[in-house]
PDB file of N, CA and C in Angstrom:
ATOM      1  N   UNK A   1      65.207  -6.923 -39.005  1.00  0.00           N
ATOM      2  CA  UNK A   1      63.912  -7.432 -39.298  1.00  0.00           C
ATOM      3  C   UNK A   1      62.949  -6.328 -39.723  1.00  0.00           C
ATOM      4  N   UNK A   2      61.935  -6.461 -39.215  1.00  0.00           N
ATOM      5  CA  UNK A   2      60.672  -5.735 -39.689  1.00  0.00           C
ATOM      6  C   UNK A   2      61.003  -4.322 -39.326  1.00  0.00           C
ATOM      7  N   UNK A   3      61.031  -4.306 -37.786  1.00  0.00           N
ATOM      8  CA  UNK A   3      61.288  -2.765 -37.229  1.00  0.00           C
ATOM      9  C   UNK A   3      62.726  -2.186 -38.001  1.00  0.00           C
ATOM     10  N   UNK A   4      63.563  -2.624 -38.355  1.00  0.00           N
ATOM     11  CA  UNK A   4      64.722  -2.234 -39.352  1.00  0.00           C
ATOM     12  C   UNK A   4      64.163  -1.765 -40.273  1.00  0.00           C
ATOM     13  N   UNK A   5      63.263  -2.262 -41.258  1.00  0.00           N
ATOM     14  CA  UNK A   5      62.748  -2.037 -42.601  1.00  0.00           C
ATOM     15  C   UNK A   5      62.221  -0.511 -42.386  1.00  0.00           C
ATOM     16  N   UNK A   6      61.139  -0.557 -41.029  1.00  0.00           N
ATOM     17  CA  UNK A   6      60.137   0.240 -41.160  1.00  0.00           C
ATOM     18  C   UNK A   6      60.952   1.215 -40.942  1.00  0.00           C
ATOM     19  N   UNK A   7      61.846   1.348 -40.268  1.00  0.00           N
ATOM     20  CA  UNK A   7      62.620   2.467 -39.912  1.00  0.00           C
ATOM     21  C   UNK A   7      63.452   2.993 -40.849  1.00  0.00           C
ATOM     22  N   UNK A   8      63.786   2.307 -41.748  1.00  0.00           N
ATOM     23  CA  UNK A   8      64.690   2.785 -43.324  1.00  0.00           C
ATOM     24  C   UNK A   8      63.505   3.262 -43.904  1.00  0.00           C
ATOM     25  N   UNK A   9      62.434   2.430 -44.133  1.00  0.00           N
ATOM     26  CA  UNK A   9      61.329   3.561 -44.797  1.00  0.00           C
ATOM     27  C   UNK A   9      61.151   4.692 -44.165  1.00  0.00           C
ATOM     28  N   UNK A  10      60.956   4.709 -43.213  1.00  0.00           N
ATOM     29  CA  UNK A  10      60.579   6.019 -42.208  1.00  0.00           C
ATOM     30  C   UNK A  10      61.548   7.100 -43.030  1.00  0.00           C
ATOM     31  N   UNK A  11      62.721   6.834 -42.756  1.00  0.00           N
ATOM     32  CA  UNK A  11      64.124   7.284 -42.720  1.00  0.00           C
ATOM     33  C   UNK A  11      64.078   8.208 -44.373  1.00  0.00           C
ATOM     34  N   UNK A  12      63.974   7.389 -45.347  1.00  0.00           N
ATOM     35  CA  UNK A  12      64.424   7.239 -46.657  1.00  0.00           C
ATOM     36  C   UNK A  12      63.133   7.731 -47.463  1.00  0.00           C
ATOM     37  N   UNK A  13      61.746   7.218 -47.252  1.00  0.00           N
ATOM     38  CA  UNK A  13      60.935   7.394 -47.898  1.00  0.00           C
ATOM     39  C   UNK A  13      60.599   6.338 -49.200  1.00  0.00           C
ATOM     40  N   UNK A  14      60.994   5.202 -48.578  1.00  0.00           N
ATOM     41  CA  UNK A  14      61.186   4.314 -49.780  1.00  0.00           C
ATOM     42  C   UNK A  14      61.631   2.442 -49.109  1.00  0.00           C
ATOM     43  N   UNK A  15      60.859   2.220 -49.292  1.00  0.00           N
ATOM     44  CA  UNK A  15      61.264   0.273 -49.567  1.00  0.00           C
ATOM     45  C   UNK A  15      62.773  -0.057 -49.769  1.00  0.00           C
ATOM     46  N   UNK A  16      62.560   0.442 -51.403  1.00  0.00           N
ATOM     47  CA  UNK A  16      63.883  -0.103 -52.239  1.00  0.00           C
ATOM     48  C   UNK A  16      64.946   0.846 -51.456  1.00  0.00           C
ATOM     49  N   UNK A  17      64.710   2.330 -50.702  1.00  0.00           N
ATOM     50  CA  UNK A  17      66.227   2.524 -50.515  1.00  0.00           C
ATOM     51  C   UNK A  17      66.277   2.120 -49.051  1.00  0.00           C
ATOM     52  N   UNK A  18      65.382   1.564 -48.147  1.00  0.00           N
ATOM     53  CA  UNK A  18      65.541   0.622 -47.049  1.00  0.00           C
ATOM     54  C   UNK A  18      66.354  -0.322 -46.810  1.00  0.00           C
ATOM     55  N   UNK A  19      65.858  -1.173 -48.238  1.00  0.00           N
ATOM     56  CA  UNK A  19      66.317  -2.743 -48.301  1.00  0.00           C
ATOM     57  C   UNK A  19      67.512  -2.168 -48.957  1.00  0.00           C
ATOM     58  N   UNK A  20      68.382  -1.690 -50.100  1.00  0.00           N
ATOM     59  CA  UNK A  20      69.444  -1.493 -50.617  1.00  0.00           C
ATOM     60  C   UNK A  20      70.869  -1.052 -49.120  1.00  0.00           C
ATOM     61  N   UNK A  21      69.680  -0.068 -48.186  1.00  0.00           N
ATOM     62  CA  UNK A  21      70.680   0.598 -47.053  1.00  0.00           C
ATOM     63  C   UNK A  21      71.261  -0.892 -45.974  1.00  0.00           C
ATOM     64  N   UNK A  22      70.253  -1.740 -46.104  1.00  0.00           N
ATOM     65  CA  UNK A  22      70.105  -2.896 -45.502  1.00  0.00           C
ATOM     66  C   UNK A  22      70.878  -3.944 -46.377  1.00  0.00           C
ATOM     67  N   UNK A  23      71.206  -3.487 -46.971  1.00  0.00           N
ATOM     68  CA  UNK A  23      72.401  -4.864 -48.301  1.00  0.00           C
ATOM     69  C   UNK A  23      71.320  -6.167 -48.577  1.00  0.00           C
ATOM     70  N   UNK A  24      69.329  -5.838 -48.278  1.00  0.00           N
ATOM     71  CA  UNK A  24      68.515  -6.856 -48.409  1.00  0.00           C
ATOM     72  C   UNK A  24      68.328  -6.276 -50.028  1.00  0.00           C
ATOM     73  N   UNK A  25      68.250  -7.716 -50.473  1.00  0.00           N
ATOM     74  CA  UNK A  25      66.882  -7.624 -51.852  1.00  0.00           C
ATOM     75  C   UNK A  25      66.017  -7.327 -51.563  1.00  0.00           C
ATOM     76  N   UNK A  26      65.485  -6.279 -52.491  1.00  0.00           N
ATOM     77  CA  UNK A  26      64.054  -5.494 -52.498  1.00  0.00           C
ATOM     78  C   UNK A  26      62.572  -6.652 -52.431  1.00  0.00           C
ATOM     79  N   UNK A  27      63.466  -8.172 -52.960  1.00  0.00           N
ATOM     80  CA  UNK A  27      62.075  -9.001 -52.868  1.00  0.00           C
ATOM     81  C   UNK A  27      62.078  -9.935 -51.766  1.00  0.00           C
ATOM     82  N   UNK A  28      63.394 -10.065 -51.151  1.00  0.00           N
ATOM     83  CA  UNK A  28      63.134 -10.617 -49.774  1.00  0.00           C
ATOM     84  C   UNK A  28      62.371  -9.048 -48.731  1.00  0.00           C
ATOM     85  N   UNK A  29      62.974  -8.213 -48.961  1.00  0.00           N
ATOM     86  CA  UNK A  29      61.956  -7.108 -48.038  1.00  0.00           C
ATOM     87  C   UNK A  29      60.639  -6.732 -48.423  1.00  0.00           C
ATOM     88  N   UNK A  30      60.078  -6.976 -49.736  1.00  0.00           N
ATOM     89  CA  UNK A  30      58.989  -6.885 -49.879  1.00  0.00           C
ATOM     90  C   UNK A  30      58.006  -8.150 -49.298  1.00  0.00           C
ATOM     91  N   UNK A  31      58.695  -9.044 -49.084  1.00  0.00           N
ATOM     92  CA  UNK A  31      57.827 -10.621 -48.976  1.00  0.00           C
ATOM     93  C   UNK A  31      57.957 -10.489 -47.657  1.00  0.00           C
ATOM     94  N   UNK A  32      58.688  -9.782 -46.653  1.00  0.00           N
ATOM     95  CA  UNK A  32      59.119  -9.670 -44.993  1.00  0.00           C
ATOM     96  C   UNK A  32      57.534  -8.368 -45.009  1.00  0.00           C
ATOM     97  N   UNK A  33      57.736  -7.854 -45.679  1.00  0.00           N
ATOM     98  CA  UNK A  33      56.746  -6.515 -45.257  1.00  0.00           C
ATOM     99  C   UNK A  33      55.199  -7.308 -45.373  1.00  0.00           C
ATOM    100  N   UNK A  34      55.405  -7.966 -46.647  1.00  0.00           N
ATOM    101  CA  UNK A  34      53.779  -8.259 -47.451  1.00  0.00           C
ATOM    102  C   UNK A  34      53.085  -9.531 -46.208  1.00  0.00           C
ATOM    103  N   UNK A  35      54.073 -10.324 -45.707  1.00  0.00           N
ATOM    104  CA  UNK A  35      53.830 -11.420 -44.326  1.00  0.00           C
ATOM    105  C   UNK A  35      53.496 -10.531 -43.316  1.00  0.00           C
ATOM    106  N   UNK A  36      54.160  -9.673 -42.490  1.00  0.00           N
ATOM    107  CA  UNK A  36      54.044  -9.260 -41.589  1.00  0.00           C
ATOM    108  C   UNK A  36      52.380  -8.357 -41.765  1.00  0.00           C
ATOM    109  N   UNK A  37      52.420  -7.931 -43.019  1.00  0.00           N
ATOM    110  CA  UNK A  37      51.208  -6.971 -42.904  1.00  0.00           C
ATOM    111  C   UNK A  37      50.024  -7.985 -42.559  1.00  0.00           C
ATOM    112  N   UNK A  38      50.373  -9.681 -43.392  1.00  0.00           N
ATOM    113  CA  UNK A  38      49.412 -10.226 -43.284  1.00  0.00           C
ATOM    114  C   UNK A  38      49.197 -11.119 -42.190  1.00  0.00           C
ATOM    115  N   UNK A  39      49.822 -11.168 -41.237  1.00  0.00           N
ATOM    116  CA  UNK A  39      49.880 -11.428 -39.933  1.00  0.00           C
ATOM    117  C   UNK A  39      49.026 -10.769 -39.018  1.00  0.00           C
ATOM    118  N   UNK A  40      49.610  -9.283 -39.195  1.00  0.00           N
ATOM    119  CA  UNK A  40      49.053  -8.567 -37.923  1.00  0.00           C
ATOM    120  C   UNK A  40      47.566  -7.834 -38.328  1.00  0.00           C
ATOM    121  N   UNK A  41      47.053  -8.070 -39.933  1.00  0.00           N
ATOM    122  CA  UNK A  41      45.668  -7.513 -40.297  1.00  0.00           C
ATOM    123  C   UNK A  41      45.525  -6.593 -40.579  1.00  0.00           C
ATOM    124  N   UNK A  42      46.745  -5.660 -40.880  1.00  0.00           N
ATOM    125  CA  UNK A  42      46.928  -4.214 -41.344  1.00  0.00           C
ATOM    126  C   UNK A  42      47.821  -3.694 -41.924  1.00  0.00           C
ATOM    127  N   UNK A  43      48.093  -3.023 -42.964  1.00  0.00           N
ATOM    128  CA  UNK A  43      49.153  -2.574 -43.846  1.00  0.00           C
ATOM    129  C   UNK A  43      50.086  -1.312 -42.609  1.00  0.00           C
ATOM    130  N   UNK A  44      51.583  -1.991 -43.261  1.00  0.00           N
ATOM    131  CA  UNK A  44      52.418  -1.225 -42.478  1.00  0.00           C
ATOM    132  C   UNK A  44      53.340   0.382 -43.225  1.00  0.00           C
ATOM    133  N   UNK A  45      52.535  -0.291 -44.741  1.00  0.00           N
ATOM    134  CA  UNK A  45      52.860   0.930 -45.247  1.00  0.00           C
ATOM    135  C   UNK A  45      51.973   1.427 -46.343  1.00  0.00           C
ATOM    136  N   UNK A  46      52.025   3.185 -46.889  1.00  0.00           N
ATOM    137  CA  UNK A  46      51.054   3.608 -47.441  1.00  0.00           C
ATOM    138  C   UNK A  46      52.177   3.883 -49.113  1.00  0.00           C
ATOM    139  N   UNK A  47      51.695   2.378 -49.644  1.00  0.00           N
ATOM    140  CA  UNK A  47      52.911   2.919 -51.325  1.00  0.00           C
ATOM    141  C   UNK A  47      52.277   3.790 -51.885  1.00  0.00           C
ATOM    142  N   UNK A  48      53.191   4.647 -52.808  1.00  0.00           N
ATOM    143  CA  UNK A  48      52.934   5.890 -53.355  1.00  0.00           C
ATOM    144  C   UNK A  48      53.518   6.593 -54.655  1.00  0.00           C
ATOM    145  N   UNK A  49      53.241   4.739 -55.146  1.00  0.00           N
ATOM    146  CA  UNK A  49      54.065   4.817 -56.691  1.00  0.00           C
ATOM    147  C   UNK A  49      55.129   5.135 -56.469  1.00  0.00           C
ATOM    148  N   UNK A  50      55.848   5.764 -57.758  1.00  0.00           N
ATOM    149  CA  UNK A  50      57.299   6.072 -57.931  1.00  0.00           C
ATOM    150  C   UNK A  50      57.792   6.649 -57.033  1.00  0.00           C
ATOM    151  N   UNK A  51      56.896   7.953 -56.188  1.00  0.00           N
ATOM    152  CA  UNK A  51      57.054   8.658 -55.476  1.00  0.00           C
ATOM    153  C   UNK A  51      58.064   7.745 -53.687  1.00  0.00           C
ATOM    154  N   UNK A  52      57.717   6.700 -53.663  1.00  0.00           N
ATOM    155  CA  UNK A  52      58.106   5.768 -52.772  1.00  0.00           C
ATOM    156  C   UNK A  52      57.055   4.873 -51.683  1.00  0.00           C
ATOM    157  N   UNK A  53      57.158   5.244 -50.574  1.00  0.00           N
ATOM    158  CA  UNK A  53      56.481   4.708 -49.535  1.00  0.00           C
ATOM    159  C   UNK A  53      56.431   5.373 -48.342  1.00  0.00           C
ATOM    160  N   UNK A  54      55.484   5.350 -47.468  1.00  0.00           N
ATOM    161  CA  UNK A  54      55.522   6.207 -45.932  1.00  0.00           C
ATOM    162  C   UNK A  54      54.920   5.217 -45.285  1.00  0.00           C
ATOM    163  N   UNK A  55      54.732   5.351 -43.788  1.00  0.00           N
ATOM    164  CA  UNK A  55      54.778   4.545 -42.816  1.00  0.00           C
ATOM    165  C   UNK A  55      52.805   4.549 -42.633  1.00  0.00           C
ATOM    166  N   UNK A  56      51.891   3.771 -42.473  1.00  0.00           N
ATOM    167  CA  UNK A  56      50.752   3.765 -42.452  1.00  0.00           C
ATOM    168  C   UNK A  56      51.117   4.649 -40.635  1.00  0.00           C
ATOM    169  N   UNK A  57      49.531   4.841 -40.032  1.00  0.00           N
ATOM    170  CA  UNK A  57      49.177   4.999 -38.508  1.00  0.00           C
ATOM    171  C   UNK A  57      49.927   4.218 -37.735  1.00  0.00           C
ATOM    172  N   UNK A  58      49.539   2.979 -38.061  1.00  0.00           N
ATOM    173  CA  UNK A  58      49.407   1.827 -37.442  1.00  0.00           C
ATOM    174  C   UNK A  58      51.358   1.414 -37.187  1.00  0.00           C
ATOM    175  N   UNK A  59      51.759   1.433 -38.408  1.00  0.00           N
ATOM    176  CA  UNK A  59      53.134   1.182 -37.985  1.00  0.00           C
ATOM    177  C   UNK A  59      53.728   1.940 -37.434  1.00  0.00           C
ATOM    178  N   UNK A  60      53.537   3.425 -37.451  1.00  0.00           N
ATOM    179  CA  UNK A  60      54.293   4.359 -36.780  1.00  0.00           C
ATOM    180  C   UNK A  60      54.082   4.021 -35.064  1.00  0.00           C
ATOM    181  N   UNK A  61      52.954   3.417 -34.819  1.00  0.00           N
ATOM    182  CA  UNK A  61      52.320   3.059 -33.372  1.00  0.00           C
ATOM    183  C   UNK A  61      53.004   1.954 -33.184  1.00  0.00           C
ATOM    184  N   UNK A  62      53.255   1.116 -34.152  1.00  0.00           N
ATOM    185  CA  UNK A  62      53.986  -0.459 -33.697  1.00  0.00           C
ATOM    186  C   UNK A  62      55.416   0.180 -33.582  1.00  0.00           C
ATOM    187  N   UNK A  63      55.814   1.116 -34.630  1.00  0.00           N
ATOM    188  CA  UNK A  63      57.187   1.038 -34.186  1.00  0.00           C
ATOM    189  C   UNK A  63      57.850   1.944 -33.222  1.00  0.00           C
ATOM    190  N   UNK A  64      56.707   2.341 -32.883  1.00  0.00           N
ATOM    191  CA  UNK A  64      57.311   3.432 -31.445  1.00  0.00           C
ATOM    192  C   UNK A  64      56.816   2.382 -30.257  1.00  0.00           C
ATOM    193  N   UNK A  65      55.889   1.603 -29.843  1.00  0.00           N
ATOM    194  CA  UNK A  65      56.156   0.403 -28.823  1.00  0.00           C
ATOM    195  C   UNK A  65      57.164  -0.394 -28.905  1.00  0.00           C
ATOM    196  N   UNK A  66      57.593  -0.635 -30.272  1.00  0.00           N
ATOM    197  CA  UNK A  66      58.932  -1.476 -30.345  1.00  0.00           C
ATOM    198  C   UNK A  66      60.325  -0.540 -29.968  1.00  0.00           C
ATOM    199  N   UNK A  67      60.049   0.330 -29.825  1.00  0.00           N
ATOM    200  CA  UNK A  67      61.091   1.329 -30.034  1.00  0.00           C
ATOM    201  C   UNK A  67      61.290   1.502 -27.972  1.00  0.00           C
ATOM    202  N   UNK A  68      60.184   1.801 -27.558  1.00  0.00           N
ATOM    203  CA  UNK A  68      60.180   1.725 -26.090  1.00  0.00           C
ATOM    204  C   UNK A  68      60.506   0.252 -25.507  1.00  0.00           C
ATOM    205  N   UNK A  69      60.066  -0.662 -25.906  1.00  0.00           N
ATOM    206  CA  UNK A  69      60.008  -2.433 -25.441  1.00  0.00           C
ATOM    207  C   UNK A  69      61.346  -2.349 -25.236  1.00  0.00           C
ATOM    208  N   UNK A  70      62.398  -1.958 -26.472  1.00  0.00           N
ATOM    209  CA  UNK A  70      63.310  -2.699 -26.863  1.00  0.00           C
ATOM    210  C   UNK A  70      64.641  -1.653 -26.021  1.00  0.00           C
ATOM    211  N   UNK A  71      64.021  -0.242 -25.209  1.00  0.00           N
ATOM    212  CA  UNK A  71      65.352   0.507 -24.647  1.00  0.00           C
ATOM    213  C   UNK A  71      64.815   0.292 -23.365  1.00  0.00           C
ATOM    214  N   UNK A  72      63.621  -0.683 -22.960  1.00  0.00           N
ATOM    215  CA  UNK A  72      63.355  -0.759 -21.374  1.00  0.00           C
ATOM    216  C   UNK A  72      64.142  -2.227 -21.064  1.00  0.00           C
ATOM    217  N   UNK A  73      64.072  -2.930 -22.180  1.00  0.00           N
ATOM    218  CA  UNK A  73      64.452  -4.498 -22.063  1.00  0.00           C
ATOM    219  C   UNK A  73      66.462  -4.291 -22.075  1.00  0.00           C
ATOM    220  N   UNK A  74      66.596  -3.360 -22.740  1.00  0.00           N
ATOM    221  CA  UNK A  74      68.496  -3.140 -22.897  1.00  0.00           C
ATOM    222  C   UNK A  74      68.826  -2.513 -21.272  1.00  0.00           C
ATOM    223  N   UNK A  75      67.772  -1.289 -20.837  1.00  0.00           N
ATOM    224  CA  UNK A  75      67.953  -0.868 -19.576  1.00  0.00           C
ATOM    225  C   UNK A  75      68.016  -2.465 -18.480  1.00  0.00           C
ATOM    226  N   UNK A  76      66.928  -3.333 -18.739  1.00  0.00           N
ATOM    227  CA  UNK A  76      67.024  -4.179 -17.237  1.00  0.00           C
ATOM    228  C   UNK A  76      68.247  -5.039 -17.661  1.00  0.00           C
ATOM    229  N   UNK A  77      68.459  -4.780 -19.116  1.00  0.00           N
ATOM    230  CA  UNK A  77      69.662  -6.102 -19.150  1.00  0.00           C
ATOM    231  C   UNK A  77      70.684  -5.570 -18.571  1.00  0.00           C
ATOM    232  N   UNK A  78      71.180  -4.670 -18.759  1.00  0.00           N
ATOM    233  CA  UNK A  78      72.327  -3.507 -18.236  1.00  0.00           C
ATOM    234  C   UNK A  78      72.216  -3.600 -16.573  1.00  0.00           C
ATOM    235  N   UNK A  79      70.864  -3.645 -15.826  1.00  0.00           N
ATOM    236  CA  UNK A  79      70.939  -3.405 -14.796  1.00  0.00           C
ATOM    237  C   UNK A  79      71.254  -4.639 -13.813  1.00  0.00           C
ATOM    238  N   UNK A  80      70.573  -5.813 -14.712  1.00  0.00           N
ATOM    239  CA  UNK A  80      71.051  -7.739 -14.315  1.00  0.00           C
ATOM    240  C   UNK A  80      72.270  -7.444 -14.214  1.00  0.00           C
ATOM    241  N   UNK A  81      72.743  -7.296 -15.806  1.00  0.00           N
ATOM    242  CA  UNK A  81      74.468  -7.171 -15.706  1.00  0.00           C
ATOM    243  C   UNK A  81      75.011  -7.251 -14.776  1.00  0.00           C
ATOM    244  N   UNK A  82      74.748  -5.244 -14.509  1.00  0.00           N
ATOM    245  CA  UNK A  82      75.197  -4.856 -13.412  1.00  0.00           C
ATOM    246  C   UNK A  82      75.212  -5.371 -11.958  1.00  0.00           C
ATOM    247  N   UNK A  83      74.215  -5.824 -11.404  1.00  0.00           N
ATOM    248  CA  UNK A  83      73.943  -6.861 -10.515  1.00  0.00           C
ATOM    249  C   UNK A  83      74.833  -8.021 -10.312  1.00  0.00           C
ATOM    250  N   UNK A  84      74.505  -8.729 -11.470  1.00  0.00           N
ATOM    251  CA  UNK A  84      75.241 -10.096 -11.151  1.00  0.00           C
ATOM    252  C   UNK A  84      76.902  -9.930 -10.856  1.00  0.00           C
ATOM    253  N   UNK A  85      77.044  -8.843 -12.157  1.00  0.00           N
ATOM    254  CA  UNK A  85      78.819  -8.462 -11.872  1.00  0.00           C
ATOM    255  C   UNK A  85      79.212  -8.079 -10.295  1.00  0.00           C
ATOM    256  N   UNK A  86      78.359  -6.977  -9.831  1.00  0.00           N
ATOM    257  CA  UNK A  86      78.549  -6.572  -8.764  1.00  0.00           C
ATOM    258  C   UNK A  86      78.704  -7.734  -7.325  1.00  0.00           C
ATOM    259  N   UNK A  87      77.576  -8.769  -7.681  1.00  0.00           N
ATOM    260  CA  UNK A  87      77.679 -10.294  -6.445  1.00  0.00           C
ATOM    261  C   UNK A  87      78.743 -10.908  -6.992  1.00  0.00           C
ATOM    262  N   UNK A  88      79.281 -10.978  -7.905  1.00  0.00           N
ATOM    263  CA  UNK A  88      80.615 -11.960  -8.298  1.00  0.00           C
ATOM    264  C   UNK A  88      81.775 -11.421  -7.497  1.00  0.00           C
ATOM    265  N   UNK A  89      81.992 -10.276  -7.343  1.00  0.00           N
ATOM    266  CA  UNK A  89      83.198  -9.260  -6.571  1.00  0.00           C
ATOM    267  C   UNK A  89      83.307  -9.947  -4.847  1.00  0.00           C
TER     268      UNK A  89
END
């Protein structure tokens, strides 16, 4: 999804080599980026002509909370897991 994209841009410096690394069309990832920006009230990226694209403030901030959310939520799942496996014994 979104945090994928932003992170191939991050990565790449570029949209098109995001969505290509992603086997997405450049116009389904542009229409995923152009919604989301217009959702949350702020551009997630700073285009830069030919040159490509970079990550605005704002997304680098969304995608480092998503980036924490998403290894605290894998930690408690791991730890349920672990739990429930452990009462089944």
């Amino acid at each position: 999804g979104i945090a994928r994209l932003c992170e191939g841009v991050e990565r790449t410096g570029s949209l098109n080599k995001a969505c290509k690394e992603m086997g997405m069309a450049y116009s389904k990832a542009w229409k995923i980026m152009h919604n989301t920006e217009e959702s949350l009230g702020f551009a997630l990226l700073e285009r830069q002509g030919a040159r490509g694209s970079v990550l605005t403030q704002e997304a680098k901030t969304l995608l480092q909370a998503f980036r924490e959310i998403e290894k605290a939520l894998k930690q408690t799942g791991e730890e349920t897991l672990s739990s429930v496996l452990s009462s089944a014994e």
